[in-house]
N, C-alpha and C. Protein backbone atom coordinates (compact mmCIF):
# COMPACT_ATOMS: atom_id res chain seq x y z
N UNK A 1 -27.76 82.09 -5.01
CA UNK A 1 -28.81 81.54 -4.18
C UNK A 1 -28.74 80.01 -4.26
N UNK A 2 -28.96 79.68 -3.10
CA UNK A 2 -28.89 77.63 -3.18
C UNK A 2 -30.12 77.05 -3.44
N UNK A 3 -29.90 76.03 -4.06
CA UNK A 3 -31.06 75.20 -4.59
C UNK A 3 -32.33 75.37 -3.41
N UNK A 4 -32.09 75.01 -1.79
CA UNK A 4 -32.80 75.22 -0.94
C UNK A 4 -33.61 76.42 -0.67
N UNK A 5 -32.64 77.50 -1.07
CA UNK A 5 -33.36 79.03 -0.86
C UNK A 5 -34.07 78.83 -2.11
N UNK A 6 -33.84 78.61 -2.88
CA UNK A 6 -35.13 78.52 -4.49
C UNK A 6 -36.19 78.32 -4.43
N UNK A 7 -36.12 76.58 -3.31
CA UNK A 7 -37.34 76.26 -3.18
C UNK A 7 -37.49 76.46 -2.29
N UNK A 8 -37.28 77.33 -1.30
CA UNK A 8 -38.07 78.03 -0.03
C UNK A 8 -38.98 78.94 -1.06
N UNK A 9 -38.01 79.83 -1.93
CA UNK A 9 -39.08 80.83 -2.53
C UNK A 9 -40.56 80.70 -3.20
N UNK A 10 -39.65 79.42 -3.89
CA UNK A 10 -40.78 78.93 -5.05
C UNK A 10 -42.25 78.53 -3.97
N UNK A 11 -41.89 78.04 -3.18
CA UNK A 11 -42.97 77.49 -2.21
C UNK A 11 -43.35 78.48 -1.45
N UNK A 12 -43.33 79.41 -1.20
CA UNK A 12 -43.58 81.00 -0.63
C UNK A 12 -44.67 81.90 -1.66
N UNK A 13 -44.36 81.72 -2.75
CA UNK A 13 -44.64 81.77 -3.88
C UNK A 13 -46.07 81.64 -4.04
N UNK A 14 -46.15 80.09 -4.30
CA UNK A 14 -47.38 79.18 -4.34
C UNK A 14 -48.05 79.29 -3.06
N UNK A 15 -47.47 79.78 -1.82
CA UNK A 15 -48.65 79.54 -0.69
C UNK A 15 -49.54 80.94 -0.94
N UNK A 16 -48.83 82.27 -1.31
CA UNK A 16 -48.95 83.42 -1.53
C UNK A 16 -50.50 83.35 -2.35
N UNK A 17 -49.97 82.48 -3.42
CA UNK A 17 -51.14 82.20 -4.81
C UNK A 17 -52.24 81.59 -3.96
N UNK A 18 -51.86 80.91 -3.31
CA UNK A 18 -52.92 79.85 -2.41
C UNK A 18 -53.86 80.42 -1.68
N UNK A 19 -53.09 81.72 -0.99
CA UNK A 19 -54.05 82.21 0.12
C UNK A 19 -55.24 83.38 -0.70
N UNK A 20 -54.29 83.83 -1.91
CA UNK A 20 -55.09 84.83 -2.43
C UNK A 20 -56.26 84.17 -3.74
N UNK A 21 -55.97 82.41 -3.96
CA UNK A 21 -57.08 82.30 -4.37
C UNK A 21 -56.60 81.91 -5.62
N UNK A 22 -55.80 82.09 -5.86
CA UNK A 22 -55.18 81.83 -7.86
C UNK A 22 -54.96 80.52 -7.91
N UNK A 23 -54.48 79.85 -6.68
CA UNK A 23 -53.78 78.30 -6.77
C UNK A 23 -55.36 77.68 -5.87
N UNK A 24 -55.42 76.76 -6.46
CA UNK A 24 -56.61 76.03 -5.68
C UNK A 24 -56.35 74.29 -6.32
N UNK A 25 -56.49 73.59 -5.02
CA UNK A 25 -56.70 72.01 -6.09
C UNK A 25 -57.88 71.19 -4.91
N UNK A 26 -58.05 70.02 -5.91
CA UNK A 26 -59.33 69.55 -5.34
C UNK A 26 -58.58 69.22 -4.11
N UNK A 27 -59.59 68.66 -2.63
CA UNK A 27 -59.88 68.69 -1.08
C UNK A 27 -59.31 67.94 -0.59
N UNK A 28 -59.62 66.30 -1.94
CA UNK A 28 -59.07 65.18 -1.44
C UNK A 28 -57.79 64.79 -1.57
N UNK A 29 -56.66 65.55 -2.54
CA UNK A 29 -55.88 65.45 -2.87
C UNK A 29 -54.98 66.72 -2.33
N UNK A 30 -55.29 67.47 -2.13
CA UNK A 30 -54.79 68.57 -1.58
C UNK A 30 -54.91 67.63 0.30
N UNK A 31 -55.53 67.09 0.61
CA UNK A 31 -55.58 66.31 1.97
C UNK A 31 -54.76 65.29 1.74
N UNK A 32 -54.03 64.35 0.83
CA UNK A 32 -53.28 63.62 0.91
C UNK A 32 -51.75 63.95 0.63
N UNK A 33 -51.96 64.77 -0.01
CA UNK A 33 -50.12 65.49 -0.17
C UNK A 33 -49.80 66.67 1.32
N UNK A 34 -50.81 66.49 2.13
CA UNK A 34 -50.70 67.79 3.28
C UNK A 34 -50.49 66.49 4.57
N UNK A 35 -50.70 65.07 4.35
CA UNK A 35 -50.69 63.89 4.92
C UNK A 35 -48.89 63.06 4.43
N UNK A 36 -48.87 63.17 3.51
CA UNK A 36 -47.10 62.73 2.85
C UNK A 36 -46.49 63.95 3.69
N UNK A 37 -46.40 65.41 3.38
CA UNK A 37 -46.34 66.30 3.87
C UNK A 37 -45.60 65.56 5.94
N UNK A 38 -46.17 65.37 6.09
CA UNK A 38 -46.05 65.03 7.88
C UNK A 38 -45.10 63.78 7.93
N UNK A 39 -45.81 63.18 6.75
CA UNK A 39 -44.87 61.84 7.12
C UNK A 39 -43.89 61.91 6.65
N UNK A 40 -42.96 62.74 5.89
CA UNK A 40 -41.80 63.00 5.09
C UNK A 40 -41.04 64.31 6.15
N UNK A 41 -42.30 65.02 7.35
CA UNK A 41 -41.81 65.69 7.97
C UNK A 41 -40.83 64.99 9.52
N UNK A 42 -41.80 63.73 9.79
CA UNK A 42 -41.61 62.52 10.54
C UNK A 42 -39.82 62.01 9.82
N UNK A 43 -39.63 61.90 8.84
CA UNK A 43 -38.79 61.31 8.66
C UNK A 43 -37.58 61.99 8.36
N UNK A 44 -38.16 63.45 8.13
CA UNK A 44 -36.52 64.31 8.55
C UNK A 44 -36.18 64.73 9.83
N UNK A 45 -37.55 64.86 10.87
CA UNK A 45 -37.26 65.10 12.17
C UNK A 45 -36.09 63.59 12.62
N UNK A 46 -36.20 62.43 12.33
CA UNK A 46 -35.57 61.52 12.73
C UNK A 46 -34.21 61.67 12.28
N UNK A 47 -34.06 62.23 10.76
CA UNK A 47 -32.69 62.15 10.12
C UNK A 47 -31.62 63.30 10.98
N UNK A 48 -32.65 63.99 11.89
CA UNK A 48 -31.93 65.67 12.13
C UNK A 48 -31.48 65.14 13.64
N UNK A 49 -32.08 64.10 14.54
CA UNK A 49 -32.25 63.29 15.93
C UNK A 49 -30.55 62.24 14.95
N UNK A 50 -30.40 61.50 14.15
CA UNK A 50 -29.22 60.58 13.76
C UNK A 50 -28.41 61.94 12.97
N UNK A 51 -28.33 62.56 12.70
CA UNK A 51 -26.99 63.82 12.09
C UNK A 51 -26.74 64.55 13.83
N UNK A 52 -27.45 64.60 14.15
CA UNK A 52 -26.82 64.93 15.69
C UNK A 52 -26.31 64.15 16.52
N UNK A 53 -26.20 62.69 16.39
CA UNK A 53 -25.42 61.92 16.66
C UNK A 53 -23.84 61.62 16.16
N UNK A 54 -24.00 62.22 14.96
CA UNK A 54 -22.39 62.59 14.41
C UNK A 54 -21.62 63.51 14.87
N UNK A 55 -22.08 64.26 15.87
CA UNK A 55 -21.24 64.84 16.39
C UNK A 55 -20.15 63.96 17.35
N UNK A 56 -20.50 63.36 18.01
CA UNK A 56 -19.70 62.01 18.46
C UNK A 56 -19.11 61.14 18.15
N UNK A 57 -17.67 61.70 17.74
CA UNK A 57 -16.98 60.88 16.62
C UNK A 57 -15.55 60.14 17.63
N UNK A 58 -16.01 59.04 17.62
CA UNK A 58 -14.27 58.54 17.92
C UNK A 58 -13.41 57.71 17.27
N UNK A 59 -12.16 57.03 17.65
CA UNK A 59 -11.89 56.41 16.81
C UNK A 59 -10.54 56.74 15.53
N UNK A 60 -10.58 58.21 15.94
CA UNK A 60 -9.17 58.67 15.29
C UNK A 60 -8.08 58.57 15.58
N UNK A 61 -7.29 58.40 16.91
CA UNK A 61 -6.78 58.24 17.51
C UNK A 61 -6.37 59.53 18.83
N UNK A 62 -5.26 59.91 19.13
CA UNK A 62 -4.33 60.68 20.16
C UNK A 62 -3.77 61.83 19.11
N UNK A 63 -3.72 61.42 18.24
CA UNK A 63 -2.76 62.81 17.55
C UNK A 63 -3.74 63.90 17.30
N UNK A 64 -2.86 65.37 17.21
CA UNK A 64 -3.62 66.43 17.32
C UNK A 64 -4.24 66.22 16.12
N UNK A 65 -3.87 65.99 14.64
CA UNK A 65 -4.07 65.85 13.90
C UNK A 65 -5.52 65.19 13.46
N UNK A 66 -5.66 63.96 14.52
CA UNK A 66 -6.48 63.22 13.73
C UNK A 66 -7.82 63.55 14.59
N UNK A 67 -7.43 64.48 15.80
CA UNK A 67 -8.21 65.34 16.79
C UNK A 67 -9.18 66.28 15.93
N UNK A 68 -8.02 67.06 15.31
CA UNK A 68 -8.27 68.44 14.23
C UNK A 68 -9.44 67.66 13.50
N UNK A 69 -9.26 66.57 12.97
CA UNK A 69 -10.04 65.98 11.72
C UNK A 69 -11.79 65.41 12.18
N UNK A 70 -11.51 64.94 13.16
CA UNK A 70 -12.78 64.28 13.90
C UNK A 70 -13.42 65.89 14.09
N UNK A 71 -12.93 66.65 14.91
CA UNK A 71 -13.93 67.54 14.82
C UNK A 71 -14.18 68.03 13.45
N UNK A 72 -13.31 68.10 12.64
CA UNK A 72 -13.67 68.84 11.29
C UNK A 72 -15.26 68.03 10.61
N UNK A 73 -14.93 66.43 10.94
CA UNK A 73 -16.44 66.09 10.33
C UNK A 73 -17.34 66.04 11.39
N UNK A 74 -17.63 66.64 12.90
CA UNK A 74 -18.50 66.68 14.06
C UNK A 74 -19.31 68.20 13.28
N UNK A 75 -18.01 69.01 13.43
CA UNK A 75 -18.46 70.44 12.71
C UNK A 75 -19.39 70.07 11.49
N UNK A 76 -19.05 69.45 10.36
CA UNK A 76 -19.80 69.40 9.62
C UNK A 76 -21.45 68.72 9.39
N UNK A 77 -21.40 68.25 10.36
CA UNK A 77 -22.41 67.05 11.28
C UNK A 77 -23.42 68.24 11.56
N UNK A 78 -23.19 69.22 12.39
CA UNK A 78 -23.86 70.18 12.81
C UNK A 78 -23.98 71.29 13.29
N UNK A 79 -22.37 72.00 13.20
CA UNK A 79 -22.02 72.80 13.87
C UNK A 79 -22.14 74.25 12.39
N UNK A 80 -21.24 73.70 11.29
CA UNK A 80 -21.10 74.41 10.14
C UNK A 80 -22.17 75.12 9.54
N UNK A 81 -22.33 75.96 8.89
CA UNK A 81 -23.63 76.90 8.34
C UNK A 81 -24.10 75.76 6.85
N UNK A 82 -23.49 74.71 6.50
CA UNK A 82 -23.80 74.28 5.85
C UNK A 82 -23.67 72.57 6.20
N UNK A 83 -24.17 72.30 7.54
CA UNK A 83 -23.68 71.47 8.10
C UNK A 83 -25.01 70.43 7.51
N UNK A 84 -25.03 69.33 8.20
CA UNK A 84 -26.29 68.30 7.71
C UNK A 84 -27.34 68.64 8.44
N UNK A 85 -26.92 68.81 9.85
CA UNK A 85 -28.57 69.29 10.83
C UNK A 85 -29.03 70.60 9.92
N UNK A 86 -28.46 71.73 9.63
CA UNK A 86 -29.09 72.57 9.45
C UNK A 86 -29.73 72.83 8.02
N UNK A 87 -28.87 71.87 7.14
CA UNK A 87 -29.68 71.42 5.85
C UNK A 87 -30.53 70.67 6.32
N UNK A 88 -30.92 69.76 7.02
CA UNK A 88 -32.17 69.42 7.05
C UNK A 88 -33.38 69.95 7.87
N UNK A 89 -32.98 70.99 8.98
CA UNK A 89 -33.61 72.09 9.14
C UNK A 89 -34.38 72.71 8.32
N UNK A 90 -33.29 73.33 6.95
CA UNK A 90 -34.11 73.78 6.19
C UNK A 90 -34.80 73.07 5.23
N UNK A 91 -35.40 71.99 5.17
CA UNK A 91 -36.14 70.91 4.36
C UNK A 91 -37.08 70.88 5.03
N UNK A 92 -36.81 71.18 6.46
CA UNK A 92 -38.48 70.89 7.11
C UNK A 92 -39.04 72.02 6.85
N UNK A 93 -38.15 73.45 7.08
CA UNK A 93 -39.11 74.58 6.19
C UNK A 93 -39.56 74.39 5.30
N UNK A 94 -39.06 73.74 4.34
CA UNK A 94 -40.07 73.91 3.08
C UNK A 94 -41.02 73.25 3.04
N UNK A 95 -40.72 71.25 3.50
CA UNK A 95 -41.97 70.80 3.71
C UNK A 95 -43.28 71.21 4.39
N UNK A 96 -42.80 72.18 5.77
CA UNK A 96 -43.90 72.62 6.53
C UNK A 96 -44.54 73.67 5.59
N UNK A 97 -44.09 74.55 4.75
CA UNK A 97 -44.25 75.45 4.26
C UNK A 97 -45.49 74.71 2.83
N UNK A 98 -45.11 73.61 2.12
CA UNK A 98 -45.47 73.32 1.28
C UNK A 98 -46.98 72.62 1.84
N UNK A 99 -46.61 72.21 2.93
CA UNK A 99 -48.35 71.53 3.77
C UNK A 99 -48.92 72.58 4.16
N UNK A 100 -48.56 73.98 4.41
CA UNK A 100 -49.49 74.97 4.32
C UNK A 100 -49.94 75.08 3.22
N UNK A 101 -49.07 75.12 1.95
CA UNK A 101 -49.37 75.49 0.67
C UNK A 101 -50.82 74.51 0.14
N UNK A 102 -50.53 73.40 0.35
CA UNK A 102 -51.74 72.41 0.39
C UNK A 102 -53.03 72.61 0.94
N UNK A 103 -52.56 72.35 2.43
CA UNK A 103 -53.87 72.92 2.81
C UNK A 103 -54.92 74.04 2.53
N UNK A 104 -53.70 75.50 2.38
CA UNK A 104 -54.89 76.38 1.46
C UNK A 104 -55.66 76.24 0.26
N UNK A 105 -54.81 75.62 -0.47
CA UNK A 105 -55.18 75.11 -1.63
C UNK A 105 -56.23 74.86 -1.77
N UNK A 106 -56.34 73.50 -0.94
CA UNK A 106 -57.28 72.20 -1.11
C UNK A 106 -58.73 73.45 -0.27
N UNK A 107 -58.51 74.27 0.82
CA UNK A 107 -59.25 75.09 1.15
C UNK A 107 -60.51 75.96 0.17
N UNK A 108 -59.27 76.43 -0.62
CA UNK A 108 -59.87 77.44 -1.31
C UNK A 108 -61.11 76.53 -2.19
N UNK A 109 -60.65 75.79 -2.86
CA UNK A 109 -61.60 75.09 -3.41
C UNK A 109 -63.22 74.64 -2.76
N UNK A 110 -63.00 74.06 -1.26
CA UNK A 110 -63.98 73.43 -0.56
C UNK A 110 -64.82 75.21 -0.64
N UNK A 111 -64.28 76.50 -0.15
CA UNK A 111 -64.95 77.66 -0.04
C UNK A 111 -65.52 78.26 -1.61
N UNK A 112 -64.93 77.60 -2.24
CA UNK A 112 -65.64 78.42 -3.78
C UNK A 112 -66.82 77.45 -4.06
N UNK A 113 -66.90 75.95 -3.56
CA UNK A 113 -67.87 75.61 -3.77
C UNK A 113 -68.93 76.17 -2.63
N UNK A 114 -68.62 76.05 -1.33
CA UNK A 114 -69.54 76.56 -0.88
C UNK A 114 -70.52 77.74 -1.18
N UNK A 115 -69.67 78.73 -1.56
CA UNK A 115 -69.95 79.52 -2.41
C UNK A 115 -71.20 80.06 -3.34
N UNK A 116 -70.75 78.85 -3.99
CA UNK A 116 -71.39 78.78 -5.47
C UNK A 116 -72.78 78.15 -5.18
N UNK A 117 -72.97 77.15 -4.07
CA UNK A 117 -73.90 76.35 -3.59
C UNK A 117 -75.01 77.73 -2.67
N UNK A 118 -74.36 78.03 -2.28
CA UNK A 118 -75.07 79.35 -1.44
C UNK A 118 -75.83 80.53 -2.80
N UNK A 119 -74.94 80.50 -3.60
CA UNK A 119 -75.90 81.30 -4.27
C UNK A 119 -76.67 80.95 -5.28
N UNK A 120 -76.93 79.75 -5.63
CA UNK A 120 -77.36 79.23 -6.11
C UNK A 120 -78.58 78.47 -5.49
N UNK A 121 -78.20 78.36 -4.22
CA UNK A 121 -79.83 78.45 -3.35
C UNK A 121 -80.05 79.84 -2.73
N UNK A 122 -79.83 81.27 -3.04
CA UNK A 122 -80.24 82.26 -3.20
C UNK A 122 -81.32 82.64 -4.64
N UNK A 123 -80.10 81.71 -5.72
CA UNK A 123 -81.55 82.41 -6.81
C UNK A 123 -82.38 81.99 -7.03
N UNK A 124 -82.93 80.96 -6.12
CA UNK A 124 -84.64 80.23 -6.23
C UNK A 124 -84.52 79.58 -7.00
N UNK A 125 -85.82 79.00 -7.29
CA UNK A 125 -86.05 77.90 -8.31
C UNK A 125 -86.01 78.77 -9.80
């Protein structure tokens, strides 16, 4: 398994915990890592817009050879199963995955207080 599939899991994991209530963190902080979250998502969408620009390689010359080679690093640019677009594909899964993880988080918390506030103006004075 690759480091990437790990932390797809691991973060699958924790959203799992999140939704069912085991993982909880405070609102305001769970709102600022779900905010990095976007902007770290912002900045691989751009890296995945410049690795798709490597596919456009010139500069090798006329020989078949150096033909063969330019595509060999275009392929790897974005064509390959382990190419750069699609590694960073899968980074935005996890980040998107991990700003869900947050957001429930930071959720669960705001609802247990509510909660607790509700029944606690149920048991009267």
């Amino acid at each position: 398994m690759t480091e990437q599939q790990n932390q797809l899991q691991h973060w699958q994991n924790l959203k799992t915990q999140a939704e069912s209530g085991e993982l909880s963190m405070e609102t305001d902080i769970a709102g600022k890592l779900a905010a990095r979250c976007d902007t770290f998502l912002g900045q691989l969408n751009d890296a995945v817009v410049q690795a798709n620009n490597l596919q456009y390689i010139s500069g090798f010359g006329g020989l078949r050879s150096a033909q063969a080679l330019a595509q060999k690093f275009a392929n790897k640019a974005v064509a390959d199963e382990d190419s750069a677009v699609n590694r960073l594909n899968q980074s935005i899964e996890i980040v998107k995955l991990m700003k869900q993880t947050f957001e429930l988080a930071g959720k669960q918390i705001t609802e247990q207080d509510q909660q607790t506030g509700q029944a606690l103006g149920n048991a009267g004075p």
